[in-house]
Protein backbone atom coordinates (compact mmCIF):
# COMPACT_ATOMS: atom_id res chain seq x y z
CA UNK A 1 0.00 0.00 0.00
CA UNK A 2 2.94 2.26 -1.18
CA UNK A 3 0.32 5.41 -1.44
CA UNK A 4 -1.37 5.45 1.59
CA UNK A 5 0.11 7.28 4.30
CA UNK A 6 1.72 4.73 7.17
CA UNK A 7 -0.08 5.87 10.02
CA UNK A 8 -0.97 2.04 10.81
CA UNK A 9 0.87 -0.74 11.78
CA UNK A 10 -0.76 -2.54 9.03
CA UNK A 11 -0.44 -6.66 9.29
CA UNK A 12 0.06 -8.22 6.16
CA UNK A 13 -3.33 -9.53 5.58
CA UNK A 14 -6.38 -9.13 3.51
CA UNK A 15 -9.68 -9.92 3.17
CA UNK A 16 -11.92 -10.41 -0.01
CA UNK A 17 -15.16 -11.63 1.99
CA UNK A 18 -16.79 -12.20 5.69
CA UNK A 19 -20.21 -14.10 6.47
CA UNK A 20 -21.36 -13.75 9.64
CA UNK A 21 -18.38 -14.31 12.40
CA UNK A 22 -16.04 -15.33 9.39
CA UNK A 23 -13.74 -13.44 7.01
CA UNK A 24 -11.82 -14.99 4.03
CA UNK A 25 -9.03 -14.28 2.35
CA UNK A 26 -8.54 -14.43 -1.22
CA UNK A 27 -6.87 -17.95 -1.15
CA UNK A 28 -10.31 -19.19 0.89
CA UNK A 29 -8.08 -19.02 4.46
CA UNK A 30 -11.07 -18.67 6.98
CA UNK A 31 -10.49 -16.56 10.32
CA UNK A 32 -12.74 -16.20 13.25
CA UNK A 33 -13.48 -12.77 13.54
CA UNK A 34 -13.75 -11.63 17.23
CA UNK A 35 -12.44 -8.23 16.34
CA UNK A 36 -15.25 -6.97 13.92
CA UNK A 37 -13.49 -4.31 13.01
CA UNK A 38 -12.72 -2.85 16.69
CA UNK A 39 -16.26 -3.70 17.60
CA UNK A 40 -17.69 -2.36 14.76
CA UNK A 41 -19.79 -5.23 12.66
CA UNK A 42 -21.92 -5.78 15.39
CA UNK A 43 -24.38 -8.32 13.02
CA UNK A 44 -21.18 -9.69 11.68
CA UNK A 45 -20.75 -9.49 7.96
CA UNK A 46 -22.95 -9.53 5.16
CA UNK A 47 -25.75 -9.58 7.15
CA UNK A 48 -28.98 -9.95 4.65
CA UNK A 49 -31.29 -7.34 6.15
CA UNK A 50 -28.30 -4.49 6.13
CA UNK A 51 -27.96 -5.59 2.46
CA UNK A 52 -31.21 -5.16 1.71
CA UNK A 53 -31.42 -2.37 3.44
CA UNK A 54 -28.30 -0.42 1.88
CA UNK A 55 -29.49 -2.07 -1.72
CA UNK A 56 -32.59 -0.54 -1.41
CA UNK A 57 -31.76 2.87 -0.21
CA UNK A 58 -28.94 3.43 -2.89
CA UNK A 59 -31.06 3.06 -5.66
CA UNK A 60 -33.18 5.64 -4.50
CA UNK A 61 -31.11 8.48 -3.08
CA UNK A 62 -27.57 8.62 -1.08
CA UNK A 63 -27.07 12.21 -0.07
CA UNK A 64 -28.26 15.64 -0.35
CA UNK A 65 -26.43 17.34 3.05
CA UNK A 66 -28.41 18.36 5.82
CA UNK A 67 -29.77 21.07 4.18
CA UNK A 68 -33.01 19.49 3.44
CA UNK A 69 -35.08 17.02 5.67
CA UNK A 70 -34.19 13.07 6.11
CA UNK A 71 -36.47 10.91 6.52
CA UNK A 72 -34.67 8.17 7.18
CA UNK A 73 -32.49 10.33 9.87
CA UNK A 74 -35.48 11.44 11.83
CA UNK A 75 -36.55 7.52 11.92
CA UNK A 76 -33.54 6.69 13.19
CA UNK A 77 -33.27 9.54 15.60
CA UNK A 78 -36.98 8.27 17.19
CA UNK A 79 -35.66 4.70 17.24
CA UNK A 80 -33.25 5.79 19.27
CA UNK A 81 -34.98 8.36 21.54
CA UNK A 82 -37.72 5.73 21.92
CA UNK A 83 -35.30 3.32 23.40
CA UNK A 84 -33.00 5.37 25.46
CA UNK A 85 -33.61 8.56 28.25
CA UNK A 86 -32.75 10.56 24.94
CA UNK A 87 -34.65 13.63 23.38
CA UNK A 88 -32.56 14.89 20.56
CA UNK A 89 -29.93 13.31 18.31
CA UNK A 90 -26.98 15.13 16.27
CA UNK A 91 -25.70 12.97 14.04
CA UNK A 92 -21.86 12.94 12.49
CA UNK A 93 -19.39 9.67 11.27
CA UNK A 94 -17.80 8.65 13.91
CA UNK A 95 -16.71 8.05 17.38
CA UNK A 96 -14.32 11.14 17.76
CA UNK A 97 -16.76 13.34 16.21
CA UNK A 98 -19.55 12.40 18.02
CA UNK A 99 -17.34 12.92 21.25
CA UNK A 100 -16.41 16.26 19.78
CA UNK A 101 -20.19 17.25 19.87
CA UNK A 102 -20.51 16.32 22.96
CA UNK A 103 -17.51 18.21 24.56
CA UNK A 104 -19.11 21.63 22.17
CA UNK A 105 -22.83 20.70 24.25
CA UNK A 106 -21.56 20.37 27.42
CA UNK A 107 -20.03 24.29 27.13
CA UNK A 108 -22.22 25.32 25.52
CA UNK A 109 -25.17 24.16 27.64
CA UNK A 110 -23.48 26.29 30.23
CA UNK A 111 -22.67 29.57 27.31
CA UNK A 112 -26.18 29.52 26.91
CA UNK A 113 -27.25 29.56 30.51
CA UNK A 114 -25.05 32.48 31.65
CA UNK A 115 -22.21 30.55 32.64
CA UNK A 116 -19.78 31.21 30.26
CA UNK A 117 -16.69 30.31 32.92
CA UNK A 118 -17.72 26.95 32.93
CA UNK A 119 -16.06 24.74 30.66
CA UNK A 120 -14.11 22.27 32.31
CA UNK A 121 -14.74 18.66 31.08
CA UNK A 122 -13.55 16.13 34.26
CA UNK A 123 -11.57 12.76 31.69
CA UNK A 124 -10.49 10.19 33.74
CA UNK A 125 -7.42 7.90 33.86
CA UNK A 126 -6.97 5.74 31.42
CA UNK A 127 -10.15 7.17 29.27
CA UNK A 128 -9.49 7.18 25.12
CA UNK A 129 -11.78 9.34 23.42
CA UNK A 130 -10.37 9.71 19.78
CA UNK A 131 -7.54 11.01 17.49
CA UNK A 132 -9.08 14.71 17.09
CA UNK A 133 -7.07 17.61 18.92
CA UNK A 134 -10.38 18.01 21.07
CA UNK A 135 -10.76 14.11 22.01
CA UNK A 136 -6.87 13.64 22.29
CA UNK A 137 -6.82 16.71 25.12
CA UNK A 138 -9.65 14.39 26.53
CA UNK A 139 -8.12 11.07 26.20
CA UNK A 140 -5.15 10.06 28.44
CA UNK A 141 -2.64 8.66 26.15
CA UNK A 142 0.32 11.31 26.37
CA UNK A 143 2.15 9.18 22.82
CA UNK A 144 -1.19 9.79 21.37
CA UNK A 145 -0.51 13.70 21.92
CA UNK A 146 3.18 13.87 20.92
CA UNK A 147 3.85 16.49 18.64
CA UNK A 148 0.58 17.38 17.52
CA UNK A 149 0.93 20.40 19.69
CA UNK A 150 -2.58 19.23 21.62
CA UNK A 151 -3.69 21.95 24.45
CA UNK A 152 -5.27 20.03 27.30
CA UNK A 153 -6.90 22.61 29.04
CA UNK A 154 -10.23 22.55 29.98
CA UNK A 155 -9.91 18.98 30.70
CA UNK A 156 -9.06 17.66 34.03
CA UNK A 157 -8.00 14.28 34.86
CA UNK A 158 -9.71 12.60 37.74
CA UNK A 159 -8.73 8.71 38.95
CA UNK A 160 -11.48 6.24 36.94
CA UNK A 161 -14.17 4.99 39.62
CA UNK A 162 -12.80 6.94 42.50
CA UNK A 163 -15.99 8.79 43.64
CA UNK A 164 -14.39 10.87 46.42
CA UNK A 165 -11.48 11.98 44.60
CA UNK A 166 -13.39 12.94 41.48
CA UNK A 167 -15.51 15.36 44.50
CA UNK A 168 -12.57 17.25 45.38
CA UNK A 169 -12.18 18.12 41.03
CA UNK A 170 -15.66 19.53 40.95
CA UNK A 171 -15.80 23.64 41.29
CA UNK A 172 -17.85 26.53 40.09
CA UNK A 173 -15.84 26.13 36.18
CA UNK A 174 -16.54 22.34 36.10
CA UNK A 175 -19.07 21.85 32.93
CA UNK A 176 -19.21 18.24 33.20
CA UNK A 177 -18.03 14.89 33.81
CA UNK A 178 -17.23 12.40 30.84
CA UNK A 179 -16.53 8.68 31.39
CA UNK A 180 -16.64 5.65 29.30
CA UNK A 181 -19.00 3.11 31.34
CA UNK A 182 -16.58 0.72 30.91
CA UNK A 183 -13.05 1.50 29.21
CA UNK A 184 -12.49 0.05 25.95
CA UNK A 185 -9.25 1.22 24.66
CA UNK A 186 -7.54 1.55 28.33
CA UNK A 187 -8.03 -2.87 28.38
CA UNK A 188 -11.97 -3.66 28.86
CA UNK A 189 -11.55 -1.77 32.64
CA UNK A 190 -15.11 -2.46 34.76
CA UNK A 191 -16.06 0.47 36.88
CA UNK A 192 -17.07 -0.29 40.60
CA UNK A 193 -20.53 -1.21 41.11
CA UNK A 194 -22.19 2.40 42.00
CA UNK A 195 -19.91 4.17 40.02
CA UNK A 196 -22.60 5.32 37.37
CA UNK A 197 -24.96 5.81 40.13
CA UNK A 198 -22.77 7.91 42.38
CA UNK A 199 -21.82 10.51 39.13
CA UNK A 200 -25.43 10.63 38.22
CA UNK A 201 -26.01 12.27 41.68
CA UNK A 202 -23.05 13.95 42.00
CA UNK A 203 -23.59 15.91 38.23
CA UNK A 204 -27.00 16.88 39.38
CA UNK A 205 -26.58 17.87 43.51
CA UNK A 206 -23.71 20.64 41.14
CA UNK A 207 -25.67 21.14 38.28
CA UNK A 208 -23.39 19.90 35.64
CA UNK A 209 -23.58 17.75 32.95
CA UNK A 210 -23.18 13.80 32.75
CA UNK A 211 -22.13 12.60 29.44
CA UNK A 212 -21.19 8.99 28.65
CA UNK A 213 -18.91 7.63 26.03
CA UNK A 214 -20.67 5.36 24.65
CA UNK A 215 -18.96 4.58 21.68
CA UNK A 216 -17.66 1.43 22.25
CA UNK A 217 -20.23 0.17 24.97
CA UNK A 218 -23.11 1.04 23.12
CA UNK A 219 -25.77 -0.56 20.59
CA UNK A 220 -25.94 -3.66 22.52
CA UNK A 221 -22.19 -4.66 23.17
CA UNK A 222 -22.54 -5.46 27.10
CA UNK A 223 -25.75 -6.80 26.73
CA UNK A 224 -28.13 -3.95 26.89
CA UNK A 225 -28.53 -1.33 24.69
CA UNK A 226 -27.04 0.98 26.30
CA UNK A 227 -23.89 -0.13 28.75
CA UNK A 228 -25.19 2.63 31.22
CA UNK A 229 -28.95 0.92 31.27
CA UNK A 230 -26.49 -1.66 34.20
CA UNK A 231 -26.92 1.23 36.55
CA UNK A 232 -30.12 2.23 36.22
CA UNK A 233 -29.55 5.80 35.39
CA UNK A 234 -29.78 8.17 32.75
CA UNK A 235 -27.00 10.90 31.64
CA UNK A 236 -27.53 14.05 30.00
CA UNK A 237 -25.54 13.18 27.02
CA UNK A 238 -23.39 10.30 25.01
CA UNK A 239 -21.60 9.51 22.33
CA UNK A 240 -22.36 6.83 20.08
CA UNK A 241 -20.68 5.41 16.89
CA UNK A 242 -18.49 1.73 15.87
CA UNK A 243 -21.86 -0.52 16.29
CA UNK A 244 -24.11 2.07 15.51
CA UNK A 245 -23.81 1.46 11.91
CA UNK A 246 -22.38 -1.95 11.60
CA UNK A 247 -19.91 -1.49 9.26
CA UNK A 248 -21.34 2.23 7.85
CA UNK A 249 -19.37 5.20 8.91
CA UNK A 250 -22.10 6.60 11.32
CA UNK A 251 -21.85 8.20 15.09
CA UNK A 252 -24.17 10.29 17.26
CA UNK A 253 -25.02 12.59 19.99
CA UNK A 254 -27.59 11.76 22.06
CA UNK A 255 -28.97 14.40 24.85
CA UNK A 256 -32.22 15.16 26.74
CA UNK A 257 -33.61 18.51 25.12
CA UNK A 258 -32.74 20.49 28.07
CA UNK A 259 -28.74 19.38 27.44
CA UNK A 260 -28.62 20.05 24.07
CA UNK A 261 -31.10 23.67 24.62
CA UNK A 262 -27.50 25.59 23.26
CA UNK A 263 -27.03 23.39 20.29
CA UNK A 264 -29.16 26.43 17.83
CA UNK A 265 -28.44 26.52 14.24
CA UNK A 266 -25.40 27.20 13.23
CA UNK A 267 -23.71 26.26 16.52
CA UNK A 268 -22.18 22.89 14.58
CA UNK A 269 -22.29 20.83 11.87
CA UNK A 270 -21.56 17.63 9.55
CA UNK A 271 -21.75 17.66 5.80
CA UNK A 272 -22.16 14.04 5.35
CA UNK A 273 -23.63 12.78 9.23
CA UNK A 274 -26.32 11.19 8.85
CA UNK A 275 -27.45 10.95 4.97
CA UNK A 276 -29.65 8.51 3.73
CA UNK A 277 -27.65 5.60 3.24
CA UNK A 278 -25.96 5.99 6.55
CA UNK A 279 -29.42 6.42 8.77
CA UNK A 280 -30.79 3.81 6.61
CA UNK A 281 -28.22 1.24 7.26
CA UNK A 282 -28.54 2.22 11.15
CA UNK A 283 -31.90 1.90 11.85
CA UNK A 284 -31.96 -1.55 10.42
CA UNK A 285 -28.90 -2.06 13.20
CA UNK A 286 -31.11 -0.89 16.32
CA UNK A 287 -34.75 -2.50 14.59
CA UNK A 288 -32.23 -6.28 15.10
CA UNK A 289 -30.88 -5.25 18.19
CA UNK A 290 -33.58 -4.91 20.16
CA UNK A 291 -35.63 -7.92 18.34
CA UNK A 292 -37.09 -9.98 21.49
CA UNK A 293 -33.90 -12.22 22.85
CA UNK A 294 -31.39 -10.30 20.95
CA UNK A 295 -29.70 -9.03 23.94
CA UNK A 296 -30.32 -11.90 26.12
CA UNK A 297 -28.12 -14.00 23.72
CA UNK A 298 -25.12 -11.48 23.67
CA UNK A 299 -25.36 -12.19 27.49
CA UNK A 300 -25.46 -15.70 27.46
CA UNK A 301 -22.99 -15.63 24.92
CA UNK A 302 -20.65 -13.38 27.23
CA UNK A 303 -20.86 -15.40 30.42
CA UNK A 304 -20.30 -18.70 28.87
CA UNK A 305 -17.02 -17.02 26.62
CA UNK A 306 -16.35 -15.45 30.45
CA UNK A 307 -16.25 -19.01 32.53
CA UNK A 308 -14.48 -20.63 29.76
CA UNK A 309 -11.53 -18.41 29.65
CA UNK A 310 -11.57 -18.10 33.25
CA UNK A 311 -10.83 -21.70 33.15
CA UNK A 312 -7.80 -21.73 30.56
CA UNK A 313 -6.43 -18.96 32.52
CA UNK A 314 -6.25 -21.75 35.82
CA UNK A 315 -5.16 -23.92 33.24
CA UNK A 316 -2.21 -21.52 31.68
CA UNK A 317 -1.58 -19.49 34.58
CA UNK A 318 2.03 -18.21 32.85
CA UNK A 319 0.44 -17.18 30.07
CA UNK A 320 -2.48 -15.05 30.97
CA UNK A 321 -4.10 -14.17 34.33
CA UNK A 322 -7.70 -13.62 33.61
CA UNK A 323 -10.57 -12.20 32.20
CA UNK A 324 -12.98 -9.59 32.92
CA UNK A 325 -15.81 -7.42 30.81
CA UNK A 326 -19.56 -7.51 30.06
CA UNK A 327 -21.41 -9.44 27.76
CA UNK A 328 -19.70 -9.64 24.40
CA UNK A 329 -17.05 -6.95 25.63
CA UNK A 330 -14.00 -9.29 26.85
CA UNK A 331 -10.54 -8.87 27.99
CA UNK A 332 -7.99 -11.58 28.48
CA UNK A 333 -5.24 -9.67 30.93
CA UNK A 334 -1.85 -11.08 29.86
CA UNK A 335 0.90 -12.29 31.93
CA UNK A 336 2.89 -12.96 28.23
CA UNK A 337 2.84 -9.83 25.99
CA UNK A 338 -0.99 -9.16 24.25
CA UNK A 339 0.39 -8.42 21.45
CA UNK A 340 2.28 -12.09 21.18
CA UNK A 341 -0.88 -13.57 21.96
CA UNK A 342 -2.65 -11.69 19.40
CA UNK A 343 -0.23 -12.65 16.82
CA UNK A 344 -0.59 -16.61 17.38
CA UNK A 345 -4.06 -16.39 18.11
CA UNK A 346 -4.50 -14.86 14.49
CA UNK A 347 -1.96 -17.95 13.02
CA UNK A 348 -4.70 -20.23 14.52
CA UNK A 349 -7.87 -18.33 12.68
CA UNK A 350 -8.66 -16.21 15.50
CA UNK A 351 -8.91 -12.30 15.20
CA UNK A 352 -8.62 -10.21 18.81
CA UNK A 353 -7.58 -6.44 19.40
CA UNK A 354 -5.02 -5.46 21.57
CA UNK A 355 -5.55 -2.80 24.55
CA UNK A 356 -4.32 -1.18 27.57
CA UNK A 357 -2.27 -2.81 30.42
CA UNK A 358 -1.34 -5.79 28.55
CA UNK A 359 -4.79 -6.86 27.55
CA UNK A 360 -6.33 -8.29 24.69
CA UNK A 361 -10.15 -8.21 23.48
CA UNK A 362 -12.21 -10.43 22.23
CA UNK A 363 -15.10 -8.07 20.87
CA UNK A 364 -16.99 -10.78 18.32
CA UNK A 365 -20.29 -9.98 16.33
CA UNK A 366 -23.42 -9.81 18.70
CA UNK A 367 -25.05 -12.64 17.22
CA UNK A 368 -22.68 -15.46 17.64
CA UNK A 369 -23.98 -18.35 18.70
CA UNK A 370 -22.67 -21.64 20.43
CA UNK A 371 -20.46 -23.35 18.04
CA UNK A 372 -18.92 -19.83 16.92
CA UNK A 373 -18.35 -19.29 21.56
CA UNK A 374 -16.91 -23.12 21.18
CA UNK A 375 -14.42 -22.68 18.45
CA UNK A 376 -12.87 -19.52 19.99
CA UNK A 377 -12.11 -21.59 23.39
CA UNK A 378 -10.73 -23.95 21.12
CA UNK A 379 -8.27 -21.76 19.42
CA UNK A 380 -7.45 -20.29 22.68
CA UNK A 381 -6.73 -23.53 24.27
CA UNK A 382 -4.55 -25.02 20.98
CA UNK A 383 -2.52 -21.27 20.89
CA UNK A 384 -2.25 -21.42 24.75
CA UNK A 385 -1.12 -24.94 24.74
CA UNK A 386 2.07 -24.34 22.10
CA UNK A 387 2.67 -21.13 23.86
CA UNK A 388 6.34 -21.68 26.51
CA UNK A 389 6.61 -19.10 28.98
CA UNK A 390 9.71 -19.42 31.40
C-alpha cells in the first residue's frame, strides 16, 4: 500500500469476503473474527437485512447534506430516543466526532445559561476518546498527543471509579463529567458497582452535565442497549458510533432537550452525518438489536465465553491471568505480551484487538452463537497450549 500514508501498523493480511463471524481471504483461508473491526460489525458481515437495506436505499437516493429534511435520519433519531432517556440526536461519522459534539454541548449548555466560565470537562485515567485535537486533550494517552501540539486545558484528569477523589475536582468552572461506562481502549476496565450511580447524583446535587462515552459500549455490546442501562440511570448526554452502523461510517449525539437547549443553528455541523444511506443502514442495526432475545443471547454468549476463559487462565496461569468485561465486551489480561498472543491467536484463525495494560479483546459480532463461543475456546486452548513461557 505504497500510497497510503503509514499511520498504521498494518499486518500483512487481507480480506476479499466475511459471512457472519467469518472473514476470508482471497486464497479461501477462513479466520474467526472476534475483532469486527474494533467492535464495529456488530451483526457480523454480510448480514442480509443491512444488504437489503443499503441495496434498497442506494437506488433511490444517497445524499443531499443536511440542508433538506431526512427521513430516514429522523426515523432513526426516534428509534433511538424511543429506546434510550434521549430527546434529541446530532448525528456525524464517527466516534471522535460524536465525542467532539458532545464536549461543544456540554459548554455550551453552560454559554447559553449564563455561565460562560464553565467549561471544564472532568476525563479520567486511562479514558481514550479519539484522534481529534479536542478528544486527544480528553483522552489520556500522552504518545497519542506527541507532537501534535494538543492543548489540554479545559480537561481535568480525575482517577477512573474513585468517587471521592473525582468530589474534590468539581468547582464553580466544572461543565461536566465524561466517562466511558466501561473503558475500551484503556483494556476492557469495569467500573465499581455504584460508580454510574454515584456521578449521576453527583452531576446533578452541582448542576453539571453527565455525558457517557458510549462509543464502544453502546448498541448492545454489554448486553443492553445501552452499557449505562447496568446502573439504572440516565446521563444528559453520550456519544455513540463503531456498532451504531455496523460497518457504515455513522456516530451520534444523544442528549435530553434540556442538554442540548444551546445546540441552535449554526452552533455545529456535519456535511455528510447522517445521509440517507448511513441512517438507513442504522436503523436496520437498532430494529435487530432490540428484536425480542437479541440481547439476552449477547449475554449468554458473554458469560459462557467469560467461565471458559476463566478456566484456561487456571489452566495456563504463565500465560495469561484472567478475564474480565460484560457481555460480548471481553478482555484476556496477559501475563505474556498481548500483542504475542494476538499474533498466534491470528496464526490459529482467531482475530482479537489489543488494549491497555497488557490486555487483549475479544469483541466478536453480537449474534454469535454456540459453536462460533466453542471454536474460539478452542483456538485459545490449541494457541495457549504451544505457547512456553519461562
Amino acid at each position: 500500500m505504497k500510497n497510503v500514508m503509514p499511520t498504521y501498523g498494518r499486518i500483512d493480511l487481507s480480506f476479499e469476503r466475511g459471512e457472519g463471524p467469518w472473514l476470508y481471504t482471497k486464497d479461501n483461508k477462513r479466520f474467526l473474527d472476534f475483532a469486527t473491526g474494533i467492535a464495529v460489525n456488530t451483526l457480523g458481515h454480510s448480514n442480509k437485512d443491512l444488504i437489503d437495506t443499503l441495496s434498497i436505499q442506494s437506488k433511490k437516493l444517497w445524499h443531499t447534506s443536511n440542508l433538506y429534511n431526512i427521513q430516514p435520519q429522523e426515523e432513526l433519531a426516534e428509534l433511538i430516543c424511543k429506546n434510550s432517556f434521549g430527546e434529541s440526536v446530532f448525528f456525524c461519522n464517527s466516534g471522535a466526532e460524536s465525542l467532539e459534539g458532545t464536549i461543544k454541548l456540554c459548554r455550551k449548555f453552560h454559554f447559553n445559561n449564563g455561565n460562560k466560565n464553565k467549561t471544564d470537562i472532568l476525563v479520567c485515567s486511562s479514558a481514550f476518546h479519539g484522534r481529534t485535537l479536542g478528544t486527544l486533550a480528553a483522552g489520556d494517552n500522552e504518545k497519542h498527543r506527541e507532537g501534535f501540539g494538543v492543548n489540554t486545558n479545559g480537561f481535568i484528569r480525575v482517577p477512573f471509579g474513585d468517587i471521592n477523589e473525582i468530589k474534590k475536582f468539581i468547582n464553580k468552572n466544572t461543565a461536566a463529567i465524561l466517562v466511558e461506562p466501561i473503558q475500551g481502549e484503556g483494556g476492557i476496565n469495569r467500573s465499581p458497582k455504584g460508580f454510574l450511580r454515584e456521578l449521576r447524583k453527583i452531576c446533578s446535587e452541582s448542576k453539571i452535565l453527565l455525558a457517557l462515552d458510549e462509543v464502544q459500549t453502546g448498541i448492545g455490546r454489554t448486553g443492553k442497549l445501552f452499557a449505562h442501562q447496568w446502573s439504572e440511570i440516565k446521563p444528559d448526554v453520550m456519544a455513540l458510533a463503531k456498532g451504531l452502523g455496523g460497518g457504515f461510517p455513522i456516530g451520534a449525539v444523544v442528549a435530553t432537550n434540556e442538554a442540548a437547549s444551546g445546540m441552535s443553528p449554526g452552533t455545529h455541523g456535519s456535511t455528510f452525518g447522517g445521509n440517507f444511506l448511513a441512517s438507513s443502514v442504522a436503523k436496520s442495526v437498532i430494529s435487530q438489536v432490540i428484536r425480542e432475545g437479541f440481547l439476552d443471547n449477547v449475554t449468554k454468549m458473554g458469560n459462557k465465553l467469560l467461565k471458559e476463559i476463566d478456566l484456561l487462565a487456571i489452566k495456563y496461569s504463565k500465560q495469561i491471568k484472567g478475564v474480565r468485561g460484560k457481555g460480548l465486551m471481553i478482555g484476556i489480561s496477559c501475563n505474556m505480551n498481548n500483542l504475542d498472543l494476538c499474533t498466534n491467536l491470528r496464526k490459529n484463525g482467531l482475530l482479537s484487538v489489543p488494549a491497555g495494560n497488557n490486555v487483549l479483546r475479544l469483541l466478536p459480532p453480537l449474534n454469535i452463537n454456540n459453536e462460533h463461543a466453542d471454536k474460539c475456546i478452542e483456538i485459545l486452548n490449541q494457541t495457549l497450549s504451544n505457547i512456553k513461557v519461562k
